[in-house]
Protein backbone atom coordinates (compact mmCIF):
# COMPACT_ATOMS: atom_id res chain seq x y z
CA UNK A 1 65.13 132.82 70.77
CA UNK A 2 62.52 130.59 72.51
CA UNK A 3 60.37 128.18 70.93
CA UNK A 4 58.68 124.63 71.10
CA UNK A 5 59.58 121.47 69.67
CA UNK A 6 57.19 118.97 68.02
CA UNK A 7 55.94 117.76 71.34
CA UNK A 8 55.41 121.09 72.76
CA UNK A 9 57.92 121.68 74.67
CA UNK A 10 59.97 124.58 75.27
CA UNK A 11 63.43 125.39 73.82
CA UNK A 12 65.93 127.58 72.42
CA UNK A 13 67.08 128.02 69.01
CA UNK A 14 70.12 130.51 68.55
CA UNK A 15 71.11 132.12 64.88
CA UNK A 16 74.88 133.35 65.34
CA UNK A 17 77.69 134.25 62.32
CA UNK A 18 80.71 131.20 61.12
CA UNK A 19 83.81 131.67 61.04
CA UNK A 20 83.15 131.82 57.46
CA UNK A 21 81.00 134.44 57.55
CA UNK A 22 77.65 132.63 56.97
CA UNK A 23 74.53 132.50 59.26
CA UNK A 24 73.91 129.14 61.50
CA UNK A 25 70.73 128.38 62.94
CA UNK A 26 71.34 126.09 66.18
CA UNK A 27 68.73 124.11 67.59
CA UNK A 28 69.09 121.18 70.03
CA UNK A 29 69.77 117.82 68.61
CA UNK A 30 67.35 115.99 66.41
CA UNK A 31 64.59 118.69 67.70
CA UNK A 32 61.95 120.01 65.54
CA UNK A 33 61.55 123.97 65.78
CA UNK A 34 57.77 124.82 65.28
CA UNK A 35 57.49 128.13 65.25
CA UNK A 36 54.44 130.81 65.70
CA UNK A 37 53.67 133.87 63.80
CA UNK A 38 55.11 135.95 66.87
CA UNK A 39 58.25 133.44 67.23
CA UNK A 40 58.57 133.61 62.87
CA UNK A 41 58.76 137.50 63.24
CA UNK A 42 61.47 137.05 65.95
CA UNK A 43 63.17 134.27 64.02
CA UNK A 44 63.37 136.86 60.85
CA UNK A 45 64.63 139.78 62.46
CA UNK A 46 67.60 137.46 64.36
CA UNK A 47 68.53 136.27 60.93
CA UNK A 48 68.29 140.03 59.33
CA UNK A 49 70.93 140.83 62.34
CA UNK A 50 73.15 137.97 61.63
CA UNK A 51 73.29 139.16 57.80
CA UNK A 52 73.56 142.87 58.89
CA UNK A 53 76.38 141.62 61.14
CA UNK A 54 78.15 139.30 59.40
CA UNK A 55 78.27 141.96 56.37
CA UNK A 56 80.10 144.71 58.43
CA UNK A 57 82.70 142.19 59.29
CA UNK A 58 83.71 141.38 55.35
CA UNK A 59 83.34 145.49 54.78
């Protein structure tokens, strides 16, 4: 998902599933992710699919 970092700038953050089954939030290295309401919604629903996800895989 896009976003901006402290400065403004525009970058990526990306939720994905472990190996261990748990939900990781990767953003570039010592970035800050600031986040709009728009970006928040979008950030929410990624991590609601990463639990939906990583659920079906232990079922």
């Amino acid at each position: 998902m896009l976003c901006r970092d402290a400065a403004g700038r525009r970058r990526e953050a990306r939720v994905t599933i472990t190996d261990h089954q748990r939900v990781a939030v990767i953003v570039p290295a010592g970035e800050a992710m600031v986040l709009d309401p728009l970006a928040v919604g979008r950030m929410r629903a990624a991590l609601r699919d990463a639990v939906i996800a990583a659920a079906a895989r232990n079922a």
